[in-house]
N, C-alpha and C. Protein backbone atom coordinates (compact mmCIF):
# COMPACT_ATOMS: atom_id res chain seq x y z
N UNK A 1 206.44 120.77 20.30
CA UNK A 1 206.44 122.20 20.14
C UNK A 1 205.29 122.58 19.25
N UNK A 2 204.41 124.43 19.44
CA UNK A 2 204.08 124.30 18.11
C UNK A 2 203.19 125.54 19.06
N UNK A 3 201.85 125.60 18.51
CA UNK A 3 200.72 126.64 18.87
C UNK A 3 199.73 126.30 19.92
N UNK A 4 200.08 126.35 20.87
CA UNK A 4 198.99 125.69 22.02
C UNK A 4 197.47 126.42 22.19
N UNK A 5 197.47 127.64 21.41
CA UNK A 5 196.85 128.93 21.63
C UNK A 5 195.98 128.66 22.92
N UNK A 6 196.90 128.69 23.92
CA UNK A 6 196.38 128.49 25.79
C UNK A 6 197.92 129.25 26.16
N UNK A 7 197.82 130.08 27.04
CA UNK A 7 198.52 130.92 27.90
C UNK A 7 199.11 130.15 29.15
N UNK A 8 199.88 129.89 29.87
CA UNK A 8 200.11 129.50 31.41
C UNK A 8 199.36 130.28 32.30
N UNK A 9 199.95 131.85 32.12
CA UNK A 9 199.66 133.00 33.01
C UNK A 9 199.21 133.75 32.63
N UNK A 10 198.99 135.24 33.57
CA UNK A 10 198.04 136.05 33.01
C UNK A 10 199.43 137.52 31.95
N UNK A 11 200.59 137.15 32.53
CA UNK A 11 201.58 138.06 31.74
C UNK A 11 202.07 137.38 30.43
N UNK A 12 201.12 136.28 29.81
CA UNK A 12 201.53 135.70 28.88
C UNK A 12 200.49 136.31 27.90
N UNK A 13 199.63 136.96 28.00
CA UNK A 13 198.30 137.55 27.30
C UNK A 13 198.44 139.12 27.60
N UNK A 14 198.60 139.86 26.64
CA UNK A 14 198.15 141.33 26.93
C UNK A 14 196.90 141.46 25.78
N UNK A 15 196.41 142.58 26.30
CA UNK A 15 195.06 143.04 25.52
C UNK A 15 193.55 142.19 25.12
N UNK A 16 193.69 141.16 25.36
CA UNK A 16 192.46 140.17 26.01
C UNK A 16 192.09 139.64 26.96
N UNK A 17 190.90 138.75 27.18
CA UNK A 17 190.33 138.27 28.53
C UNK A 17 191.43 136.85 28.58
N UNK A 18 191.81 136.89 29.84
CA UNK A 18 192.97 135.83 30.66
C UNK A 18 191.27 135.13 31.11
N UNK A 19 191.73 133.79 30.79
CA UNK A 19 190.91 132.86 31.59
C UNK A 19 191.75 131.61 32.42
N UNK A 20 191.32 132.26 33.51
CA UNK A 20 192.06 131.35 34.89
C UNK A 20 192.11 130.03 34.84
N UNK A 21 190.60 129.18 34.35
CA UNK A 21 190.71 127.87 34.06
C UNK A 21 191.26 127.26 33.17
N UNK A 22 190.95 127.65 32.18
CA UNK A 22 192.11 127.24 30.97
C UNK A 22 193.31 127.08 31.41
N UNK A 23 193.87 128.11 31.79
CA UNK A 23 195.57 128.33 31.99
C UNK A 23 195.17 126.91 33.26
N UNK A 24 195.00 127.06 34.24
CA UNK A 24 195.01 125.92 35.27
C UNK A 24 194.96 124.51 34.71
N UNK A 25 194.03 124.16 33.42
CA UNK A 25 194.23 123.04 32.89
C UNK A 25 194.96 122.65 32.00
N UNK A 26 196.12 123.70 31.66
CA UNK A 26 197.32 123.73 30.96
C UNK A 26 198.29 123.55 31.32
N UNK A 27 198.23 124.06 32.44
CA UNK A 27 199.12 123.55 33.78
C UNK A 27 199.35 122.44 34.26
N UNK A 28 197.94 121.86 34.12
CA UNK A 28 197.89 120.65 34.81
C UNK A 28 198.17 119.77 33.89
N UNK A 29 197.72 120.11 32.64
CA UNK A 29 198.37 118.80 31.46
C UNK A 29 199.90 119.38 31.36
N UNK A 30 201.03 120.11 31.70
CA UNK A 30 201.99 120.13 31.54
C UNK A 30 202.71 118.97 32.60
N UNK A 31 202.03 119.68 33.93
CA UNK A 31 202.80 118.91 34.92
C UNK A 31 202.28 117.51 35.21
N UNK A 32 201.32 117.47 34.95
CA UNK A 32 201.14 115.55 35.27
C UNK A 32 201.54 114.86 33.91
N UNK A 33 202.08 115.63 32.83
CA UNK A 33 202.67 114.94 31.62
C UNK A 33 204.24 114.48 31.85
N UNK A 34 204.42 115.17 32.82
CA UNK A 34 206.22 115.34 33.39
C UNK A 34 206.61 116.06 32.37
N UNK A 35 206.18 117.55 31.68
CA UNK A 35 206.50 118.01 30.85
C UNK A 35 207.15 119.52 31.50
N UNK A 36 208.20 120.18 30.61
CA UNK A 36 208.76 121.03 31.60
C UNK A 36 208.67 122.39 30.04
N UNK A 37 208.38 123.42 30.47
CA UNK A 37 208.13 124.40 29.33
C UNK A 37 209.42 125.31 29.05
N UNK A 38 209.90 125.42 28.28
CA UNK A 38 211.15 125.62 27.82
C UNK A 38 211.65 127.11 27.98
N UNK A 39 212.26 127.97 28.70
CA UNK A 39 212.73 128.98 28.73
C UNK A 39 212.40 129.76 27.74
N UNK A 40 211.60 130.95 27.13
CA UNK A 40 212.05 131.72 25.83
C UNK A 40 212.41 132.69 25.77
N UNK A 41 213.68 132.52 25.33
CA UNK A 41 213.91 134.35 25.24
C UNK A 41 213.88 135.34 23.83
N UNK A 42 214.49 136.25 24.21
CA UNK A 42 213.69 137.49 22.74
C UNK A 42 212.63 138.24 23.03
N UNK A 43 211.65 137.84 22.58
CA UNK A 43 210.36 138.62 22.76
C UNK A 43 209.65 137.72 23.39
N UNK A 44 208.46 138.47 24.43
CA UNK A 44 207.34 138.11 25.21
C UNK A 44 206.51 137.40 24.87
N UNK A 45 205.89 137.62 23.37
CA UNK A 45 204.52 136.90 22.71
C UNK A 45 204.86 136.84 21.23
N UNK A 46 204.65 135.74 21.15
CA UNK A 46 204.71 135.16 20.19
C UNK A 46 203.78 135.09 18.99
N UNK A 47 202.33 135.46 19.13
CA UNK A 47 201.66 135.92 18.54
C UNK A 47 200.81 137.03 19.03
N UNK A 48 200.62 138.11 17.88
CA UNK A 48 200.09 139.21 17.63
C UNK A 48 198.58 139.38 16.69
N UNK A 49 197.82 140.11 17.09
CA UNK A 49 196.63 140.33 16.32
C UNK A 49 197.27 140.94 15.06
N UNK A 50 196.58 141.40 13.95
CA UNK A 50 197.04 142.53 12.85
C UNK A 50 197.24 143.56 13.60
N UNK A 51 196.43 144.18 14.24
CA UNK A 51 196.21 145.48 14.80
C UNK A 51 197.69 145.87 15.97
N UNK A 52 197.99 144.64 16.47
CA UNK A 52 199.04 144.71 17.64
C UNK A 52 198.22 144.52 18.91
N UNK A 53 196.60 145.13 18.65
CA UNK A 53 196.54 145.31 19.86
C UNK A 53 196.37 144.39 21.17
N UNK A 54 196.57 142.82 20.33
CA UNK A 54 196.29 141.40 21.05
C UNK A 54 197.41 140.52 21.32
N UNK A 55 198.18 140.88 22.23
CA UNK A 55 199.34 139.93 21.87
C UNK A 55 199.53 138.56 23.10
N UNK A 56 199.68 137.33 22.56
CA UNK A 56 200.01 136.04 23.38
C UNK A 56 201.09 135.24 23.48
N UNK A 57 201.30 134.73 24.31
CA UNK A 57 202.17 133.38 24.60
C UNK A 57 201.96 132.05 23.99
N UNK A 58 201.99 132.12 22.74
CA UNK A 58 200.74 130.65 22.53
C UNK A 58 202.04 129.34 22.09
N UNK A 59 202.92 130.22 21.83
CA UNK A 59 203.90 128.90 21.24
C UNK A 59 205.03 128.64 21.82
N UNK A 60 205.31 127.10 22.14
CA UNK A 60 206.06 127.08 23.38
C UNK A 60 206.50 125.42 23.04
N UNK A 61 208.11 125.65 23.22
CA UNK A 61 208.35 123.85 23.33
C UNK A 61 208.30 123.53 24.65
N UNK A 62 207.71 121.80 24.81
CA UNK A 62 207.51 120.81 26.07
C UNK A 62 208.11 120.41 25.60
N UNK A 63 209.30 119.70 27.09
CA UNK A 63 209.97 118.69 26.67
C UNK A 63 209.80 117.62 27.81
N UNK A 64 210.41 116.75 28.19
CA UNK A 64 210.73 115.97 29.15
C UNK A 64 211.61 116.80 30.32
N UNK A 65 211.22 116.05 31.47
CA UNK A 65 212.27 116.39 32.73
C UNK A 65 213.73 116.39 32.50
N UNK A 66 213.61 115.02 31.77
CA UNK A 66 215.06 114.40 31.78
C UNK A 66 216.04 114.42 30.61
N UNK A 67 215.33 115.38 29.43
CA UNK A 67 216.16 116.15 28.22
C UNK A 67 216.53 117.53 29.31
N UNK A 68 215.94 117.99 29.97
CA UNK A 68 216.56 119.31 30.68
C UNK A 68 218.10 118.80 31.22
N UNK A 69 217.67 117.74 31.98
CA UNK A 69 218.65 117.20 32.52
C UNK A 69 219.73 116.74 32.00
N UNK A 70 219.77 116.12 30.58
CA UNK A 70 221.01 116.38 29.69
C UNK A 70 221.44 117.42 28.96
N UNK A 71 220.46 118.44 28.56
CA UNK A 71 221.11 119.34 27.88
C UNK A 71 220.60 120.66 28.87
N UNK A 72 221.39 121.29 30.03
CA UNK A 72 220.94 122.29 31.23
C UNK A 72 220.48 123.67 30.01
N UNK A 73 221.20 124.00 29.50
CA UNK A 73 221.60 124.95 28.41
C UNK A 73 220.64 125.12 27.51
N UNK A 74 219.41 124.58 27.69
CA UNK A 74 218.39 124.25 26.52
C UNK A 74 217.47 125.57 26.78
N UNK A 75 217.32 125.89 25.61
CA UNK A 75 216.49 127.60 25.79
C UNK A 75 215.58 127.87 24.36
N UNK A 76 214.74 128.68 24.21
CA UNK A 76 214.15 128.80 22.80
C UNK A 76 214.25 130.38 22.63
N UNK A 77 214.19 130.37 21.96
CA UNK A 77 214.59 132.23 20.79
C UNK A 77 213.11 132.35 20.29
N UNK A 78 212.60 133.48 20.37
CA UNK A 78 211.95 134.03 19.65
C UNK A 78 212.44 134.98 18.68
N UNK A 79 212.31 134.70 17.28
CA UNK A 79 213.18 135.54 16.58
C UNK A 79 211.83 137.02 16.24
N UNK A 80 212.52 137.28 15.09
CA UNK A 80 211.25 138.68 14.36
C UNK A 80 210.77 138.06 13.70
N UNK A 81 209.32 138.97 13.67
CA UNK A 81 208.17 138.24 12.88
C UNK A 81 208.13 139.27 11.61
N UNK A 82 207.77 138.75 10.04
CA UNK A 82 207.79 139.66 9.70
C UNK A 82 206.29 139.38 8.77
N UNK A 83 206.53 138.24 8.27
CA UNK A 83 204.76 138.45 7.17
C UNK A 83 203.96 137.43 8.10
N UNK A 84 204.27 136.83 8.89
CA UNK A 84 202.87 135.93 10.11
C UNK A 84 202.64 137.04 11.06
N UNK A 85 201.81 136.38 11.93
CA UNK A 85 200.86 136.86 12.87
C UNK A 85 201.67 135.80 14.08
N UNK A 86 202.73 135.06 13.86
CA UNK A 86 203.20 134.10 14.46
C UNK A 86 204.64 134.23 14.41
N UNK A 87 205.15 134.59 16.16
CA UNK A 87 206.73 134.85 15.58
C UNK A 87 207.65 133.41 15.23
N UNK A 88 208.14 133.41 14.64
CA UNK A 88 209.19 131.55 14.55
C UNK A 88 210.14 131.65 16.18
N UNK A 89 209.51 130.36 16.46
CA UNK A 89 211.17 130.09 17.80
C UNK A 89 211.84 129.35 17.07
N UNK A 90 212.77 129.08 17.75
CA UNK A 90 214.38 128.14 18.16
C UNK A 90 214.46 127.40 19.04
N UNK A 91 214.74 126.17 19.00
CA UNK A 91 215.19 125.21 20.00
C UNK A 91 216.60 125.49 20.29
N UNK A 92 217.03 126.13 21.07
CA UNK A 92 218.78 126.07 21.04
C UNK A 92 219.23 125.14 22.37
N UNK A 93 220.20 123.76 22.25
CA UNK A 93 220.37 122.89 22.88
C UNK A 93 221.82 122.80 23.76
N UNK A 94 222.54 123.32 22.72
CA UNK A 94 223.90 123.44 22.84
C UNK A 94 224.79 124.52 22.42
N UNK A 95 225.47 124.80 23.44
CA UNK A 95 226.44 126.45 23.28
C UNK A 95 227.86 125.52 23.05
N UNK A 96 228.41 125.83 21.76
CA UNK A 96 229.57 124.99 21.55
C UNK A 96 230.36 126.29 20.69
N UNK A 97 231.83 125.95 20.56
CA UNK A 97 232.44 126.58 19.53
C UNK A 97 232.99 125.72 18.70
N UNK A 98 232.75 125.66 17.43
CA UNK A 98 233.77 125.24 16.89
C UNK A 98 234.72 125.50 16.29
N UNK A 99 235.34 126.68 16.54
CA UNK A 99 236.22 127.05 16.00
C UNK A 99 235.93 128.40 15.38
N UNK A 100 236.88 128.86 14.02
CA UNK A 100 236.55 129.89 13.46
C UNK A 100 236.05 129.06 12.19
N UNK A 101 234.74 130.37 11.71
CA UNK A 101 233.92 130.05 10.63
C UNK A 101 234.86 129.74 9.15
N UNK A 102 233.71 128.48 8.85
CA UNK A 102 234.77 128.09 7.60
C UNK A 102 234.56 128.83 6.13
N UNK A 103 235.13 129.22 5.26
CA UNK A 103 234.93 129.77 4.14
C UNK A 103 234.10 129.30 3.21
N UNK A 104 233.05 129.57 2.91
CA UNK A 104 232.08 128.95 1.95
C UNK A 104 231.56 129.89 0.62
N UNK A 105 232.30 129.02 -0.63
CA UNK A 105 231.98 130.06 -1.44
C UNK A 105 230.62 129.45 -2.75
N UNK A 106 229.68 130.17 -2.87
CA UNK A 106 228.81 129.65 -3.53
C UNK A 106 228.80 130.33 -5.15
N UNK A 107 228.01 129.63 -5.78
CA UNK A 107 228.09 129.05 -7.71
C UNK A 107 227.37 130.61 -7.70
N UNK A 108 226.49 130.99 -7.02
CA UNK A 108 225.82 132.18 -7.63
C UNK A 108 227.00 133.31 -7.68
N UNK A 109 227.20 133.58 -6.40
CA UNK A 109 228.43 134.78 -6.86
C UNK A 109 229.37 135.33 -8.30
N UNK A 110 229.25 133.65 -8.63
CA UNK A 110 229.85 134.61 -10.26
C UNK A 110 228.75 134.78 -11.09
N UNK A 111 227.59 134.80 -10.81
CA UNK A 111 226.13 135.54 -11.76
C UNK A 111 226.21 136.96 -11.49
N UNK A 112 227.14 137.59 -9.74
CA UNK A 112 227.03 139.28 -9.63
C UNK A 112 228.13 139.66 -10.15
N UNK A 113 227.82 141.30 -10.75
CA UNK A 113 228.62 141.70 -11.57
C UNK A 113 229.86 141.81 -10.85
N UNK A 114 231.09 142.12 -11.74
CA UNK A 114 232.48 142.46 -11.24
C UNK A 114 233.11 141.13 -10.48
N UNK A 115 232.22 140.34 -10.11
CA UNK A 115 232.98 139.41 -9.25
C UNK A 115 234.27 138.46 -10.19
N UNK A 116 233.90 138.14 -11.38
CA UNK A 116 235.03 136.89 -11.99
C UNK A 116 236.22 138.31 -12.29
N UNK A 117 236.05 139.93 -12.14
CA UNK A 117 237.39 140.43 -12.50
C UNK A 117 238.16 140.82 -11.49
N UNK A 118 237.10 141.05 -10.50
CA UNK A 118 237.51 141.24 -8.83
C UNK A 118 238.06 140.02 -9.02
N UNK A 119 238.14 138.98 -8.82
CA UNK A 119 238.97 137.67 -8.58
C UNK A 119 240.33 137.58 -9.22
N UNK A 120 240.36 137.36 -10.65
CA UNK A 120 241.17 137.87 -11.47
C UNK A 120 241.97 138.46 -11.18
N UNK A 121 241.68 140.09 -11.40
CA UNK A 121 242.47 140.88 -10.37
C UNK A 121 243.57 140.55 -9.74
N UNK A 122 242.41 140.66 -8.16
CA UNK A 122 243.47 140.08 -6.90
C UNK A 122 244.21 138.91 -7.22
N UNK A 123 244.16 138.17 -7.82
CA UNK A 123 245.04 137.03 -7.77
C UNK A 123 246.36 136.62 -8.83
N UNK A 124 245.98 137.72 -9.37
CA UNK A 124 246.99 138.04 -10.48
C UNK A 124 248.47 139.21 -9.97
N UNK A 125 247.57 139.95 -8.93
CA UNK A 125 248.00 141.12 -7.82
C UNK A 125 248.96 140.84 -7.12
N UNK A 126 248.53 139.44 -6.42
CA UNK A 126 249.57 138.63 -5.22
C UNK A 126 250.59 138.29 -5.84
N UNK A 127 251.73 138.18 -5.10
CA UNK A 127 253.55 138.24 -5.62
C UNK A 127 254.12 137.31 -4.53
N UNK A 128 254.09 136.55 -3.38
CA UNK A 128 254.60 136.06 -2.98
C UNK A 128 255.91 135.13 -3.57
N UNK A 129 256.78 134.73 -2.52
CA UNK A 129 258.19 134.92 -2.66
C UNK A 129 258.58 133.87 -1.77
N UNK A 130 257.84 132.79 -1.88
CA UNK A 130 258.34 131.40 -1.29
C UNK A 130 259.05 130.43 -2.45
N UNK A 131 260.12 130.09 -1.89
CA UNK A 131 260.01 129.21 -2.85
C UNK A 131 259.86 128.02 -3.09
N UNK A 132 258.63 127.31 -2.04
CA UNK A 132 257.83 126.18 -2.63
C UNK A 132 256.70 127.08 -3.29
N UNK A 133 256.43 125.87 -4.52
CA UNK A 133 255.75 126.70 -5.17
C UNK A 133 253.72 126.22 -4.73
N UNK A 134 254.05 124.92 -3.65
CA UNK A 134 252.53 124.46 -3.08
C UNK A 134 252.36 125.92 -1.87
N UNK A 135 253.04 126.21 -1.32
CA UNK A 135 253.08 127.45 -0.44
C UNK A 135 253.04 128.72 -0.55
N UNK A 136 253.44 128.54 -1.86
CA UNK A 136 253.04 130.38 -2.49
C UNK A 136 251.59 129.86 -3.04
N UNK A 137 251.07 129.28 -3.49
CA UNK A 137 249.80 128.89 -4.04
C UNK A 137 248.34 128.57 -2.47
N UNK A 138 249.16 128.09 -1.24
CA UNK A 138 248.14 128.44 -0.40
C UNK A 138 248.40 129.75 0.32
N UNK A 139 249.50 130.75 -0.15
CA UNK A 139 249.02 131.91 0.62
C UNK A 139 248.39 132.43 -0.26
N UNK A 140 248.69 132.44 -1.47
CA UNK A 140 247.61 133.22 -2.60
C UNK A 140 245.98 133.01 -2.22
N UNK A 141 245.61 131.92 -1.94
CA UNK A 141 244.25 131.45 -1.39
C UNK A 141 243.51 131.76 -0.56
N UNK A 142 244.65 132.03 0.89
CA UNK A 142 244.34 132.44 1.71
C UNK A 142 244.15 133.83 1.77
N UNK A 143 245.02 134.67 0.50
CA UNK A 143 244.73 136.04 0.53
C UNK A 143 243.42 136.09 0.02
N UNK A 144 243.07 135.58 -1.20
CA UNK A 144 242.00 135.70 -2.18
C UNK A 144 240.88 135.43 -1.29
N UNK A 145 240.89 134.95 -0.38
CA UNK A 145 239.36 134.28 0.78
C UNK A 145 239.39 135.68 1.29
N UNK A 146 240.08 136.54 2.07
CA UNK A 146 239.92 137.31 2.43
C UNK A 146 239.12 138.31 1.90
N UNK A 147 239.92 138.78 0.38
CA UNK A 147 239.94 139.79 -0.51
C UNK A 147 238.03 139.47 -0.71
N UNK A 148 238.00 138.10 -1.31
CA UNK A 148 236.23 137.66 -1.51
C UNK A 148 235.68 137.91 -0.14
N UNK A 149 235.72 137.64 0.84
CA UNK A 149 234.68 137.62 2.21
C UNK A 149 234.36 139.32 2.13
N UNK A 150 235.56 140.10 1.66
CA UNK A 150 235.51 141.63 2.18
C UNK A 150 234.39 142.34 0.93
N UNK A 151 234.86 141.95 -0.04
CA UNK A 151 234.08 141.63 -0.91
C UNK A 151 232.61 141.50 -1.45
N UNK A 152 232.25 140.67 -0.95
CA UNK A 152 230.74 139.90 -0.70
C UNK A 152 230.19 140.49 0.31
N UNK A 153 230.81 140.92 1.52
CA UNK A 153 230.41 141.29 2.84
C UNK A 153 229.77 143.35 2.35
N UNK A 154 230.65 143.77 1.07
CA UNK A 154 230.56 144.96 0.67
C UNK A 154 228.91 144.73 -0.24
N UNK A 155 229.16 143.58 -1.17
CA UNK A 155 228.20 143.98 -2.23
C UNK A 155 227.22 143.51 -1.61
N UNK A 156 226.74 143.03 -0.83
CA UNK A 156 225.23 141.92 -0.39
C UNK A 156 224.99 143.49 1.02
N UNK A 157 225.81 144.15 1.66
CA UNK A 157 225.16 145.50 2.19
C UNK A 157 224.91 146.51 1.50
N UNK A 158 225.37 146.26 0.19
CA UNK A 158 225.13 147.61 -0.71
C UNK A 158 223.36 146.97 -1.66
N UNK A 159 223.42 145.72 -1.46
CA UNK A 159 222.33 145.22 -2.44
C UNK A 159 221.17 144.98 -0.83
N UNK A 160 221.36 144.87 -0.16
CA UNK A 160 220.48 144.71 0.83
C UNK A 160 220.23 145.85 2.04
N UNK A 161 220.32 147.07 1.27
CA UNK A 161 220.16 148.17 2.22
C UNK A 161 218.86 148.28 2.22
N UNK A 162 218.45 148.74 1.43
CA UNK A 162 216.72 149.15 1.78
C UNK A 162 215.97 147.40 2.29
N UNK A 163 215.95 146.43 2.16
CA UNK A 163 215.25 145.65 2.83
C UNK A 163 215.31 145.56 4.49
N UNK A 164 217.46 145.87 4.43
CA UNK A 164 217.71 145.71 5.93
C UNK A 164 216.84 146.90 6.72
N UNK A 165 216.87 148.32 5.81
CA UNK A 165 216.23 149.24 6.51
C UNK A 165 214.88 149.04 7.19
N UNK A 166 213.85 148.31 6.04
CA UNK A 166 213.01 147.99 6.42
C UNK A 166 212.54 146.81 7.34
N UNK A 167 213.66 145.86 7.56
CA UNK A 167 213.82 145.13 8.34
C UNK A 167 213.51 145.73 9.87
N UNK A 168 214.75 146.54 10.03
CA UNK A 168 215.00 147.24 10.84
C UNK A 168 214.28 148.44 11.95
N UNK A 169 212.94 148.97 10.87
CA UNK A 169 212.05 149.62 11.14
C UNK A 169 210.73 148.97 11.50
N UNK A 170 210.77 147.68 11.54
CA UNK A 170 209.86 146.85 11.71
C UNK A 170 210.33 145.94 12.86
N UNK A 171 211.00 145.70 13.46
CA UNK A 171 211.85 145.32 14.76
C UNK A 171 211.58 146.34 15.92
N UNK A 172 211.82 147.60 15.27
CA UNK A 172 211.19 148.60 16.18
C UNK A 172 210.14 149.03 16.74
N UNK A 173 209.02 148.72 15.36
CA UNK A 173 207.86 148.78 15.62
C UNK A 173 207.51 147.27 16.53
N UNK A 174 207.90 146.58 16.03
CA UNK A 174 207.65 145.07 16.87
C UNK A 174 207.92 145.46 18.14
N UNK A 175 208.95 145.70 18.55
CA UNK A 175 209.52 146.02 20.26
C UNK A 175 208.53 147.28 20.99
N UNK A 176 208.24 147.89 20.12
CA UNK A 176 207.01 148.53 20.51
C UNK A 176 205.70 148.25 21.37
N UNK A 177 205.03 147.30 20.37
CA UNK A 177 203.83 146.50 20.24
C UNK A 177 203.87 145.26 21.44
N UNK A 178 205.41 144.79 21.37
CA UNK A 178 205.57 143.82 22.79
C UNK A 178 205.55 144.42 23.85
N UNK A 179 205.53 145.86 24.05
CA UNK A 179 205.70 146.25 25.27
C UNK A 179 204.59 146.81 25.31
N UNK A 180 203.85 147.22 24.58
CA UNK A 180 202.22 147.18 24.94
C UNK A 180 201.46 148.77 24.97
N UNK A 181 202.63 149.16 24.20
CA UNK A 181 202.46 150.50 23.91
C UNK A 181 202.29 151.04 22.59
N UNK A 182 200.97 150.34 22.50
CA UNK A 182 200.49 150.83 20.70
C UNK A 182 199.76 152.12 20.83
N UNK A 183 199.89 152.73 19.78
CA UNK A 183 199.11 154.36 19.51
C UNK A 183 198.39 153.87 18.33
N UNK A 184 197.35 154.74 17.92
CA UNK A 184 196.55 154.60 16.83
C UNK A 184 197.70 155.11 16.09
N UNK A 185 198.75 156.17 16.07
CA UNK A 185 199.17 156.62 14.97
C UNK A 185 200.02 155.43 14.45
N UNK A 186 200.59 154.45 15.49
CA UNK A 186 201.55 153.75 15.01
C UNK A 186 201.42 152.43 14.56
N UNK A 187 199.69 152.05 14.79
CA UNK A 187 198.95 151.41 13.83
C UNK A 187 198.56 151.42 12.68
């Protein structure tokens, strides 16, 4: 995988000169390599000029015939680009579930404020009425995971609004620029 900066085709290049031979000898080192070019989905091009107004196909995983053939499901992501000129892919190999997501609680959370009284709190709150006392102690747990996920899920959107915004406004402009419809104003 990586930056081939060579195109296949000519819808893999907008806003520069497509050269036919190149792409033909890219071709030809794919397929006499027994190399097979990996599905991508997301976005079209993967790299962009500053301007927008150059955008290519340049990055692309090869694999073997016969990894297709064990894993059918094998596809690459183009995610958002945000400080390169180069969007990041994904190898994705396998569509699996495992289940429901497991609870993971990390050491920083008690550095943000309110969190050790928010805890406190709730867990002082819960009253359960079993009387094993290992069973009133894992529903208490199981409440308190909740109470934290709802929690965390509140303070990290209240602390990450303006980045997401700007995240967000820049996705747009990106989906823009892939479709090949740049304006000077929106340069």
């Amino acid at each position: 995988m990586g930056d081939f900066n060579e195109v296949r085709s000519i819808d893999e290049r907008l806003g520069s000169v497509f050269n036919h031979s190149s792409a033909r000898s890219f071709n030809h080192f794919i397929s006499s390599s027994g190399l097979v070019d990996v599905k991508l989905e997301g976005y079209s091009f993967t790299w962009s000029h500053p301007s927008a107004t150059k955008m290519s196909k340049l990055d692309r995983f090869l694999v073997s015939e016969g990894i297709i053939s064990l894993f059918p499901s094998l596809t690459s992501i183009c995610l958002d680009r945000h400080l390169s000129d180069h969007r990041p892919i994904l190898l994705c190999g396998i569509n699996s579930n495992y289940g429901p997501i497991l609870f993971r609680f990390y050491h920083s959370w008690f550095k943000w404020d309110g969190f050790d009284d928010m805890v406190e709190h709730t867990w002082n709150s819960f009253s359960h009425s079993d009387n094993n006392s290992l069973i009133r102690f894992k529903k208490k747990l199981q409440d308190l995971k909740i109470i934290i996920r709802r929690w965390v899920k509140d303070t990290n959107s209240q602390q990450s609004g303006v980045i997401k915004s700007i995240k967000e406004d820049m996705i747009v402009i990106d989906k823009i620029f892939d479709s090949g419809n740049v304006s000077d104003e929106m340069l």
